[in-house]
PDB file of N, CA and C in Angstrom:
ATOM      1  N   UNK A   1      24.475 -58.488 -10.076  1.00  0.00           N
ATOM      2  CA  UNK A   1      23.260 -58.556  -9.280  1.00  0.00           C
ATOM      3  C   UNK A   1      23.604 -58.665  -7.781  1.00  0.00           C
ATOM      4  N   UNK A   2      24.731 -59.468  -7.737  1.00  0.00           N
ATOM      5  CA  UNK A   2      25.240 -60.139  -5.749  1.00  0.00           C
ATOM      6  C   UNK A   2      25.355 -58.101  -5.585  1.00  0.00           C
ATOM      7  N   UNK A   3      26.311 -57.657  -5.968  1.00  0.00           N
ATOM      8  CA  UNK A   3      26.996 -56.349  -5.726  1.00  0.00           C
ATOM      9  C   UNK A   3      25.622 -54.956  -5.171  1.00  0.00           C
ATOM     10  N   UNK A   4      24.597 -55.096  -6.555  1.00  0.00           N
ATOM     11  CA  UNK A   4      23.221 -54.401  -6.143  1.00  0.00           C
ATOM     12  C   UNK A   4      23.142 -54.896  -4.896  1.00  0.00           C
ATOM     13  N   UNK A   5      22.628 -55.820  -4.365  1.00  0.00           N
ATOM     14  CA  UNK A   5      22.126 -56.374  -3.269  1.00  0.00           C
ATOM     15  C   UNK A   5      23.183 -55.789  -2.054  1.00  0.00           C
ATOM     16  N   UNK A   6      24.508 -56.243  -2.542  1.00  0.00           N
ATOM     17  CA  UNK A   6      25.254 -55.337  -1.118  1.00  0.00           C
ATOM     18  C   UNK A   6      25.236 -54.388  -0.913  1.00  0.00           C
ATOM     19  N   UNK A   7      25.099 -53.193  -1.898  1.00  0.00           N
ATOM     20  CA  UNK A   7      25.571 -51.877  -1.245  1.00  0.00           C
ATOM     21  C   UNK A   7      23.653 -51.707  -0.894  1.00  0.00           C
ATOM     22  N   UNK A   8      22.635 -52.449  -1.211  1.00  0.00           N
ATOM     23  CA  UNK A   8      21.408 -51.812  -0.389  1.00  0.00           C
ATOM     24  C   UNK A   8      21.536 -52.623   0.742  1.00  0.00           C
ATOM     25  N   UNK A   9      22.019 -53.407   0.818  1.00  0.00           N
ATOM     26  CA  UNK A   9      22.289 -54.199   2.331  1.00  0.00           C
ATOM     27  C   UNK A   9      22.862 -52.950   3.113  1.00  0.00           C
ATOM     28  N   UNK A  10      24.328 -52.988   2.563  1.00  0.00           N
ATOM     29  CA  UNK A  10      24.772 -51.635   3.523  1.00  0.00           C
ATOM     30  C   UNK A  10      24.463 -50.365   3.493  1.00  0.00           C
ATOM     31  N   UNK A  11      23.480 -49.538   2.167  1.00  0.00           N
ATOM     32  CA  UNK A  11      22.967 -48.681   2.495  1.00  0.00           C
ATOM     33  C   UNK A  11      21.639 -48.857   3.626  1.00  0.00           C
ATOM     34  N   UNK A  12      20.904 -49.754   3.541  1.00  0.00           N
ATOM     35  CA  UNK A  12      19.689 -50.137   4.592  1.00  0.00           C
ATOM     36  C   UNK A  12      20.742 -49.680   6.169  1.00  0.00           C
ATOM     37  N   UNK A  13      22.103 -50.833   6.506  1.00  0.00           N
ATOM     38  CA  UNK A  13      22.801 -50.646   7.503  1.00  0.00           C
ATOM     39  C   UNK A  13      23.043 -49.060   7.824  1.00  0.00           C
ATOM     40  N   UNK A  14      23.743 -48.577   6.950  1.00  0.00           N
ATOM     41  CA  UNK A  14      24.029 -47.390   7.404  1.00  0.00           C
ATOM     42  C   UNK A  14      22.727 -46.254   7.947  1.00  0.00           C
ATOM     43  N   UNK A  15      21.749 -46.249   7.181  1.00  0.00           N
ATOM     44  CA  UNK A  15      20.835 -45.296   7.442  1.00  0.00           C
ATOM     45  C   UNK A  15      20.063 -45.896   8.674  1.00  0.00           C
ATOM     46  N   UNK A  16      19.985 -47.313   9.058  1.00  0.00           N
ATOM     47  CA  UNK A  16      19.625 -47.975  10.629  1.00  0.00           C
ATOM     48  C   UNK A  16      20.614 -47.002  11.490  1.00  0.00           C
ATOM     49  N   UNK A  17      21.777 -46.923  11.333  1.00  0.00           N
ATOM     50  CA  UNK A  17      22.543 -46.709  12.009  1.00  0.00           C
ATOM     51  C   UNK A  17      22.721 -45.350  12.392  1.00  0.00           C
ATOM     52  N   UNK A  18      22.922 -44.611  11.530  1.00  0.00           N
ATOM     53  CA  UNK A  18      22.524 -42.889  11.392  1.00  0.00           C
ATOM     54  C   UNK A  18      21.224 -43.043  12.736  1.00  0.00           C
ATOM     55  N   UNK A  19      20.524 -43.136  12.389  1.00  0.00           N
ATOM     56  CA  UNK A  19      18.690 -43.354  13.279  1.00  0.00           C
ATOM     57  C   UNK A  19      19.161 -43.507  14.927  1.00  0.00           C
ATOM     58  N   UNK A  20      20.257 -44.926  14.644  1.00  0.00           N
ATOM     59  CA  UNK A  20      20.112 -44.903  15.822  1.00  0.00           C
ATOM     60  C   UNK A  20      20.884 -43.990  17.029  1.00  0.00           C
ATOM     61  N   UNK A  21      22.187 -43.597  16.431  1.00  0.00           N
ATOM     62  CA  UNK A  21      23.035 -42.733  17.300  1.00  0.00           C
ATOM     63  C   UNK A  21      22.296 -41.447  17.140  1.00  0.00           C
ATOM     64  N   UNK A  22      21.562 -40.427  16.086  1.00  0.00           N
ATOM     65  CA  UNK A  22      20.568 -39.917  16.449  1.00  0.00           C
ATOM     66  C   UNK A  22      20.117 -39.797  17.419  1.00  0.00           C
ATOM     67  N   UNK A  23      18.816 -40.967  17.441  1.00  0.00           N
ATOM     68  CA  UNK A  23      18.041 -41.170  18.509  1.00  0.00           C
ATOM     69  C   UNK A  23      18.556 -41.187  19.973  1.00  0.00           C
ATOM     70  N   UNK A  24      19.707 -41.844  20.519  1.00  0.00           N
ATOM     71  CA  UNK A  24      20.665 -42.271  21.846  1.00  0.00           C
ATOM     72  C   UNK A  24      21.135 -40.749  21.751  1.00  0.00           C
ATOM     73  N   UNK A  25      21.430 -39.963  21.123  1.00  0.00           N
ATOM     74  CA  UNK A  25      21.967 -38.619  21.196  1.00  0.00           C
ATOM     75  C   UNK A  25      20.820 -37.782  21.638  1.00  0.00           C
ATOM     76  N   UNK A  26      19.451 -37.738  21.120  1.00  0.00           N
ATOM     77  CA  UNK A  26      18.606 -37.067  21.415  1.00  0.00           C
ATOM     78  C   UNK A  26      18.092 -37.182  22.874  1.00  0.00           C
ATOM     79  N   UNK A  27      17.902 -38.511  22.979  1.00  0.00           N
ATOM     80  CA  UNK A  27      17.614 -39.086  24.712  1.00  0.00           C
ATOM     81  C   UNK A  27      18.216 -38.925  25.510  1.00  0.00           C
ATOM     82  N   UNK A  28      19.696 -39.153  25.596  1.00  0.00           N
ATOM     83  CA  UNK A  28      20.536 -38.952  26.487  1.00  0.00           C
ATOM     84  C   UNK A  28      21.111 -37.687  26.748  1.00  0.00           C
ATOM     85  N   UNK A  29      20.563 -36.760  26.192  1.00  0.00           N
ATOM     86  CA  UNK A  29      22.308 -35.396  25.995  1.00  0.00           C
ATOM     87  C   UNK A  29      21.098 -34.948  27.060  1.00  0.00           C
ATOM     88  N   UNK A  30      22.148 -33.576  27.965  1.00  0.00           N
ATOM     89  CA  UNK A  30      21.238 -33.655  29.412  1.00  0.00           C
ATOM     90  C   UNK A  30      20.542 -32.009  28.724  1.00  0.00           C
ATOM     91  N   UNK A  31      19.734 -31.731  29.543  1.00  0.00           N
ATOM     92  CA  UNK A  31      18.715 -30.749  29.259  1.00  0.00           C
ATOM     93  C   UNK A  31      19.396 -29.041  29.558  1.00  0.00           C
ATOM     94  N   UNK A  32      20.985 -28.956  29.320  1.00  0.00           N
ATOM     95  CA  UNK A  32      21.862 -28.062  29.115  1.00  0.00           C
ATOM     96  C   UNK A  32      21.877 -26.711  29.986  1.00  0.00           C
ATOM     97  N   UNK A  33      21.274 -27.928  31.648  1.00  0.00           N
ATOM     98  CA  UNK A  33      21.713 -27.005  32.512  1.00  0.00           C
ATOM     99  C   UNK A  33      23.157 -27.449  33.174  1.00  0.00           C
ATOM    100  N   UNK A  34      24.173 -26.682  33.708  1.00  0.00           N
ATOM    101  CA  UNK A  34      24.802 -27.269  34.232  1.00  0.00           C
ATOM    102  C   UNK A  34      24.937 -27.704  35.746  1.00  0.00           C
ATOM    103  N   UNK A  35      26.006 -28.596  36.737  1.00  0.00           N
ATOM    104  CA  UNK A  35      25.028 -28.936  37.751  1.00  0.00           C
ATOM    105  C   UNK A  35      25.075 -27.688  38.997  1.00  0.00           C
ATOM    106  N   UNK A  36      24.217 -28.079  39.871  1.00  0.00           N
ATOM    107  CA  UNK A  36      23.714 -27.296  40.874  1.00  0.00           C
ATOM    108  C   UNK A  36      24.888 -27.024  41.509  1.00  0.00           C
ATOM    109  N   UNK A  37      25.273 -25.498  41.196  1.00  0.00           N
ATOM    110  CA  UNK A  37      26.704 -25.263  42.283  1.00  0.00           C
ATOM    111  C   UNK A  37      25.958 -24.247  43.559  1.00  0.00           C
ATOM    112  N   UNK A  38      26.697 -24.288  44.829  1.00  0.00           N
ATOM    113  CA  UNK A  38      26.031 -23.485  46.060  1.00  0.00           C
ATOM    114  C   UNK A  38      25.676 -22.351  45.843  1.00  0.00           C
ATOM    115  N   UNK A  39      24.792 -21.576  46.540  1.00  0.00           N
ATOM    116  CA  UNK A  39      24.224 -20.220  46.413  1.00  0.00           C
ATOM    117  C   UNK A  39      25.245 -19.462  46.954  1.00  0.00           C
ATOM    118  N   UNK A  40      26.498 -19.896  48.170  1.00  0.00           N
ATOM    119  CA  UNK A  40      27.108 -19.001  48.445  1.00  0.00           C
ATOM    120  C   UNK A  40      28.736 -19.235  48.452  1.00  0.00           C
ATOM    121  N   UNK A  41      28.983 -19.895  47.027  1.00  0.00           N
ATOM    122  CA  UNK A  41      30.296 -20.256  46.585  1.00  0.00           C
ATOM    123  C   UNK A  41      30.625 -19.138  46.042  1.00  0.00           C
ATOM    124  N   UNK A  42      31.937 -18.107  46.906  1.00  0.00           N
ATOM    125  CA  UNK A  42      32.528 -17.089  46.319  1.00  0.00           C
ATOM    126  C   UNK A  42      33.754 -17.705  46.000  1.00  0.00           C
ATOM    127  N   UNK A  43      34.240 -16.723  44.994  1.00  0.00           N
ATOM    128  CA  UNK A  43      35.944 -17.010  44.833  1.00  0.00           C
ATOM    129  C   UNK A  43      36.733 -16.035  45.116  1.00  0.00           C
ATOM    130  N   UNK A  44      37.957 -15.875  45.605  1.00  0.00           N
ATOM    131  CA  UNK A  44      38.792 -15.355  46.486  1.00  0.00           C
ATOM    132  C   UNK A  44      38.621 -13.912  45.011  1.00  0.00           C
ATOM    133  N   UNK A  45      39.012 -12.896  45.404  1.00  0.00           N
ATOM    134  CA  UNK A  45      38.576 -11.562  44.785  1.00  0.00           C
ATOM    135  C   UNK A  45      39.781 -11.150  43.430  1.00  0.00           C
ATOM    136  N   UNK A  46      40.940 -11.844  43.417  1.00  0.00           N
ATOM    137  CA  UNK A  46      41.504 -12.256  41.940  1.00  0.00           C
ATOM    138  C   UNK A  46      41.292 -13.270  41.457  1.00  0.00           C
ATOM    139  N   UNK A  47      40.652 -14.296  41.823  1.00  0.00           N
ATOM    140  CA  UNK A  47      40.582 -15.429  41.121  1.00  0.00           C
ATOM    141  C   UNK A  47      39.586 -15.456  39.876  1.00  0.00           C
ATOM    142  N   UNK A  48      39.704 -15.596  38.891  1.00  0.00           N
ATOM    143  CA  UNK A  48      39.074 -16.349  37.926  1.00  0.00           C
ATOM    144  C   UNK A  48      38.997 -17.625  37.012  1.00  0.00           C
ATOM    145  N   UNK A  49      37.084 -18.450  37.252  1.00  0.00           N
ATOM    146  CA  UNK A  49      37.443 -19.603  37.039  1.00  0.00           C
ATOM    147  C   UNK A  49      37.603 -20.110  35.424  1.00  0.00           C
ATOM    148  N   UNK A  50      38.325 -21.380  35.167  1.00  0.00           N
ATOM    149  CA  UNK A  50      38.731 -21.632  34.253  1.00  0.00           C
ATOM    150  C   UNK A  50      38.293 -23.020  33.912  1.00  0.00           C
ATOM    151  N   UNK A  51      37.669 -24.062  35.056  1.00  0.00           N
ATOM    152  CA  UNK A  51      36.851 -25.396  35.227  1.00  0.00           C
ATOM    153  C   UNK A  51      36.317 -25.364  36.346  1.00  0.00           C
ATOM    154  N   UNK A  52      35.516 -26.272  36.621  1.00  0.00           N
ATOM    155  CA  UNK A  52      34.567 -26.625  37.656  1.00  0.00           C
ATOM    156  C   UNK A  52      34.495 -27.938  37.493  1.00  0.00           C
ATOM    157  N   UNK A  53      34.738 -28.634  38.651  1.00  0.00           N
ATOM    158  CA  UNK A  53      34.302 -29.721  39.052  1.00  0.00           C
ATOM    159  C   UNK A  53      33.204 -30.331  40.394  1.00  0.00           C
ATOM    160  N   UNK A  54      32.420 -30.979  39.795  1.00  0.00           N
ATOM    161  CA  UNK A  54      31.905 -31.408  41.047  1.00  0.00           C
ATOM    162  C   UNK A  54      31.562 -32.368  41.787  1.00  0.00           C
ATOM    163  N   UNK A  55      32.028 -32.729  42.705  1.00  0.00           N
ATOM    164  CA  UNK A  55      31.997 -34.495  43.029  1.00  0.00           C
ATOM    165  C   UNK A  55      31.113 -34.809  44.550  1.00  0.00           C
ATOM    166  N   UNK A  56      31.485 -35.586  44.652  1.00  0.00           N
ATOM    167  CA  UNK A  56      29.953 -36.316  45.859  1.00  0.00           C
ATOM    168  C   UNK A  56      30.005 -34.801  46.926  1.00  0.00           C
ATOM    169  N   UNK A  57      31.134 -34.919  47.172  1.00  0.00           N
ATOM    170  CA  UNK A  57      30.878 -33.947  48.438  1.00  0.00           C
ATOM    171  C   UNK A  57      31.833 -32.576  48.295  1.00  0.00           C
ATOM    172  N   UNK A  58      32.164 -32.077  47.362  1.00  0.00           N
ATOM    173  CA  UNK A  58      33.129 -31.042  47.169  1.00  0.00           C
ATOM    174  C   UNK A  58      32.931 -30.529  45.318  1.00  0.00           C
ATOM    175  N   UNK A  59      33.227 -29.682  45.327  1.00  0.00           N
ATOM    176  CA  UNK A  59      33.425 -28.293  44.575  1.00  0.00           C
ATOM    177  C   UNK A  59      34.614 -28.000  43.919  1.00  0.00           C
ATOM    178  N   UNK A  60      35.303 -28.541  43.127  1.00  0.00           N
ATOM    179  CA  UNK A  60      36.765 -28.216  42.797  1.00  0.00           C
ATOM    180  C   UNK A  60      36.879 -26.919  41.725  1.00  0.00           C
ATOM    181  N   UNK A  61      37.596 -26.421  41.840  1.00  0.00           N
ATOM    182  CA  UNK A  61      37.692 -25.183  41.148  1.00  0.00           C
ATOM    183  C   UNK A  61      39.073 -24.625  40.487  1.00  0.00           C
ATOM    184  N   UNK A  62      39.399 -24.523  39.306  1.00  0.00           N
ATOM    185  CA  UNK A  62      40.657 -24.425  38.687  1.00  0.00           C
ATOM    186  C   UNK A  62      40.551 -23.197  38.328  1.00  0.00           C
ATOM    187  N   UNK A  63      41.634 -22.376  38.833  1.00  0.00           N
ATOM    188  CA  UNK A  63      41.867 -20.637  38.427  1.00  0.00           C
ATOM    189  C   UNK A  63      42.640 -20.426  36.858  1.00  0.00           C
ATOM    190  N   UNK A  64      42.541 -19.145  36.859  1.00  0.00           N
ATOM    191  CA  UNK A  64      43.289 -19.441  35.247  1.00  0.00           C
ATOM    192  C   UNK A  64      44.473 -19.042  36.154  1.00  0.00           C
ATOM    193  N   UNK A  65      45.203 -18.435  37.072  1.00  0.00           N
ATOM    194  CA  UNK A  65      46.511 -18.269  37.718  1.00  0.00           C
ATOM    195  C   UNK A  65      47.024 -19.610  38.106  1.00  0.00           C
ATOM    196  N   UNK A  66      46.205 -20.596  37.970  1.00  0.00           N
ATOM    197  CA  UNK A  66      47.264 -22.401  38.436  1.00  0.00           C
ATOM    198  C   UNK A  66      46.755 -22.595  39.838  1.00  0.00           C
ATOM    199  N   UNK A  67      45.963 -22.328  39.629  1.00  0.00           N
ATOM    200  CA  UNK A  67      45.313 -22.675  41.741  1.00  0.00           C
ATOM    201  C   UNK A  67      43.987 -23.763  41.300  1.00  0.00           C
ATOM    202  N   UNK A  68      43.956 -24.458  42.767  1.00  0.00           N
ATOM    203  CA  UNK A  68      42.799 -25.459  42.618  1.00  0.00           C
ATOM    204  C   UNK A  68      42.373 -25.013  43.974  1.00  0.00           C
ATOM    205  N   UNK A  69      40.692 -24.565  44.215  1.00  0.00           N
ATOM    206  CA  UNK A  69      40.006 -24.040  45.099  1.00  0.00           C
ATOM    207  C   UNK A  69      39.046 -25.356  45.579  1.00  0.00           C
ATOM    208  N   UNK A  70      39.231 -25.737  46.824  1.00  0.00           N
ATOM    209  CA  UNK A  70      38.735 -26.524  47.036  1.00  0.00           C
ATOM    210  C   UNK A  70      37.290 -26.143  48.169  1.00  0.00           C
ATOM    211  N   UNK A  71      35.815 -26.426  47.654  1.00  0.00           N
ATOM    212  CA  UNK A  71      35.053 -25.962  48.703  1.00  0.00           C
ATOM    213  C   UNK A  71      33.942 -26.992  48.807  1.00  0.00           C
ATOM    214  N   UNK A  72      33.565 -26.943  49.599  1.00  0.00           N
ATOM    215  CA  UNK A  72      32.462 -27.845  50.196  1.00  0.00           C
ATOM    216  C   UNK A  72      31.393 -27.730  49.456  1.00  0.00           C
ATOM    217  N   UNK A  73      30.619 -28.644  49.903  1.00  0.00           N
ATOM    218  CA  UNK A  73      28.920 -28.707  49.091  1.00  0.00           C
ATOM    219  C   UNK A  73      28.047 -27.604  49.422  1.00  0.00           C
ATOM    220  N   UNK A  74      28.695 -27.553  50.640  1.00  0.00           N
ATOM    221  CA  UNK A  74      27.691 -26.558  50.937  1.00  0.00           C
ATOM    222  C   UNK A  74      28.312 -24.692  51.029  1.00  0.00           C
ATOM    223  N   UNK A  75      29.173 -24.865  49.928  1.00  0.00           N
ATOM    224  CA  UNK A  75      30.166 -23.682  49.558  1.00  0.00           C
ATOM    225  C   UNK A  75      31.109 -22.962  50.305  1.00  0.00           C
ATOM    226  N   UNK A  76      31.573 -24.216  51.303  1.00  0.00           N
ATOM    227  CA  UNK A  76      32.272 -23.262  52.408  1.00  0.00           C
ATOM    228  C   UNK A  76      34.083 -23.672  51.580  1.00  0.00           C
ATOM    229  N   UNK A  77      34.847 -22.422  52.007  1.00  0.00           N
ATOM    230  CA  UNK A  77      36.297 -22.962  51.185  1.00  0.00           C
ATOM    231  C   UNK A  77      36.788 -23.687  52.489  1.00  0.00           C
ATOM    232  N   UNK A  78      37.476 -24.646  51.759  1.00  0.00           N
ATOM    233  CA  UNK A  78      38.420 -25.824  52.124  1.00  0.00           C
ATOM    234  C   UNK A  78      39.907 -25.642  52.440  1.00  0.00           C
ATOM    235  N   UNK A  79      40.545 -25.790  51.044  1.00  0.00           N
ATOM    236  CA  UNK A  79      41.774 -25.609  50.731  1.00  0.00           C
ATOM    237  C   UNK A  79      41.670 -25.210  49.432  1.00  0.00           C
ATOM    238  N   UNK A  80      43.431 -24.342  49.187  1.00  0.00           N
ATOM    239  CA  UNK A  80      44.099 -24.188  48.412  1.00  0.00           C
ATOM    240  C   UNK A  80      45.072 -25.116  47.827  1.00  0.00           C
ATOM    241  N   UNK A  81      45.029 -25.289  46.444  1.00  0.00           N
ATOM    242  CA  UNK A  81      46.216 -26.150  46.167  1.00  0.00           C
ATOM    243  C   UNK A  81      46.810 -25.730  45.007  1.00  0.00           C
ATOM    244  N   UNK A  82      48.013 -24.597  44.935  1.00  0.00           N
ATOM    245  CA  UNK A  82      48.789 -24.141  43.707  1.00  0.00           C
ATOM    246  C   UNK A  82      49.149 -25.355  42.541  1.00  0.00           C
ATOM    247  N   UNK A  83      49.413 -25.081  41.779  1.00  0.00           N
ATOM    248  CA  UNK A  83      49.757 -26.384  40.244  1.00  0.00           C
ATOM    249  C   UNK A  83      51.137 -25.688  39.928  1.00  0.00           C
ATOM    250  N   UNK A  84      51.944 -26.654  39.896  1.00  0.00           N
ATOM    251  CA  UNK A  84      53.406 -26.132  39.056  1.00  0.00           C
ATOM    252  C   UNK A  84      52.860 -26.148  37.387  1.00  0.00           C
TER     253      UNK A  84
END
């Protein structure tokens, strides 16, 4: 009888639990745009990108050739920085 009682204890637990990461998954996951990059962020005319980053005030940009493109918010280029 103790044993019945546990596994609906922990079936009750588990299916709370299912519900709730659910729910925190449904609310939180973002609305699957990605974020606002500049209207006039070009990339140098071989480059192709491979990540994007974007932070308070800059634009980071990883080539698939090993380069990191560095440009402003407001899409102007910065620097270059090759990757060994």
């Amino acid at each position: 009888m103790f044993l019945k009682w546990l596994v609906i204890v922990l079936m009750v637990t588990m299916i709370g639990g299912v519900i709730t990461i659910v729910s925190l998954l449904v609310t939180r996951m973002p609305d699957g745009a990605g974020p606002a990059l500049p209207e006039n962020l070009t990339l140098p005319g071989d480059a192709a990108a491979e990540a994007v980053t974007v932070a308070r005030d800059m634009v980071l940009v990883v080539t698939q050739d090993g380069r990191v493109l560095v440009f402003g918010r407001d899409g102007q280029f910065r620097q270059e920085i090759a990757l060994d």
